[in-house]
Protein backbone atom coordinates (compact mmCIF):
# COMPACT_ATOMS: atom_id res chain seq x y z
CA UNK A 1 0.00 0.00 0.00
CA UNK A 2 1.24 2.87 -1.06
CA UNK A 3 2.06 5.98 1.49
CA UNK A 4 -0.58 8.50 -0.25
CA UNK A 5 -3.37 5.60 0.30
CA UNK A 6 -2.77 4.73 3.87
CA UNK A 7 -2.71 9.06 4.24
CA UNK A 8 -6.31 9.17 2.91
CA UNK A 9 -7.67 5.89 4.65
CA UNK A 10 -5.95 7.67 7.81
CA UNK A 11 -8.01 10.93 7.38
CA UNK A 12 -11.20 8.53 6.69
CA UNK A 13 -11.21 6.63 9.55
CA UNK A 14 -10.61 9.65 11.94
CA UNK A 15 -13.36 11.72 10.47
CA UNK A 16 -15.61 8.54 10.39
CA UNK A 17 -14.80 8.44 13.96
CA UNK A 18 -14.74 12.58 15.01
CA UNK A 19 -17.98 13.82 12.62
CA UNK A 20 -19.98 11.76 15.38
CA UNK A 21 -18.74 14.04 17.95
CA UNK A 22 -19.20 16.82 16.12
CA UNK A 23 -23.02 16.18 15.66
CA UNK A 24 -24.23 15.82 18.77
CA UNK A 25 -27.81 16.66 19.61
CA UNK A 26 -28.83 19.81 21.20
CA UNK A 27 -29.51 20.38 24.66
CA UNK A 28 -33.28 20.02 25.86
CA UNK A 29 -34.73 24.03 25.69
CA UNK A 30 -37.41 23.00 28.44
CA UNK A 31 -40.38 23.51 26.83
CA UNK A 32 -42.96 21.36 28.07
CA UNK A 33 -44.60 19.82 25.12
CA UNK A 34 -48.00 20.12 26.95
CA UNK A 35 -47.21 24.19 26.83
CA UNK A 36 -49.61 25.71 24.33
CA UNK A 37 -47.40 28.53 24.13
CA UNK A 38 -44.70 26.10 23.42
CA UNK A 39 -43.14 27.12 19.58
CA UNK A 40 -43.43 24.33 17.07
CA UNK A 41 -40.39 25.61 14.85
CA UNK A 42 -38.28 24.04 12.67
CA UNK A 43 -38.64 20.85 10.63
CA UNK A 44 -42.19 20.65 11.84
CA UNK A 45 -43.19 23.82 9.82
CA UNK A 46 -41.47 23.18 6.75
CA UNK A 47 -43.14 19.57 6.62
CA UNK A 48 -46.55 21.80 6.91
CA UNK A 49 -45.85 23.66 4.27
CA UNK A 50 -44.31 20.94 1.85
CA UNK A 51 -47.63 19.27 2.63
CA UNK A 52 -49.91 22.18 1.70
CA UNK A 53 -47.74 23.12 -1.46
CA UNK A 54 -48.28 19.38 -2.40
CA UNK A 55 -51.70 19.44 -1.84
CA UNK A 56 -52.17 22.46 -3.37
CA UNK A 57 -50.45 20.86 -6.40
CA UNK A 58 -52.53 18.28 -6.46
CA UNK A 59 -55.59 20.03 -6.74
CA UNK A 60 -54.57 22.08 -9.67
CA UNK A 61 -53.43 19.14 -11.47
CA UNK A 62 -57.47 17.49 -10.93
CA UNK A 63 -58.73 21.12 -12.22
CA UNK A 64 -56.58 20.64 -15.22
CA UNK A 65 -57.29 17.27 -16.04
CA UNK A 66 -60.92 18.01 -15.82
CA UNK A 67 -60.69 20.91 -17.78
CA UNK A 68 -58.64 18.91 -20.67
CA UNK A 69 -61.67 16.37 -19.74
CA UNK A 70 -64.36 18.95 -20.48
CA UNK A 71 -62.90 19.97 -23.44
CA UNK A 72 -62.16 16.88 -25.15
CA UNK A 73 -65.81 15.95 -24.83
């Protein structure tokens, strides 16, 4: 093995082993999830909103086919 291979699978295996440290969760904020006034932020929202653009999509695409539908007829 070659010196310039066992450089690279030495920086591999230590970042295999260090990113793991480096992502480690974040702390608890203490929000009690049974808090009303407790923010749902994040992730959460964006799932909301990829869910109503999809919907939304969806809808349009019935109205078109239905229109091309009406059309045709």
């Amino acid at each position: 093995m070659s010196f310039r291979k066992k450089i690279v699978n030495l920086v591999m295996i230590s970042a295999f082993f260090l990113v793991p440290t480096l992502a480690m969760a974040q702390i608890d904020p203490g929000c009690d999830p049974d808090d009303p006034l407790c923010p749902i932020d994040g992730g959460v929202s964006l799932l909301i909103a990829a869910g109503i653009g999809i919907g939304a999509k969806r809808v349009y695409d019935e109205k078109k086919k239905a229109s091309v539908r009406q059309t045709e007829k």
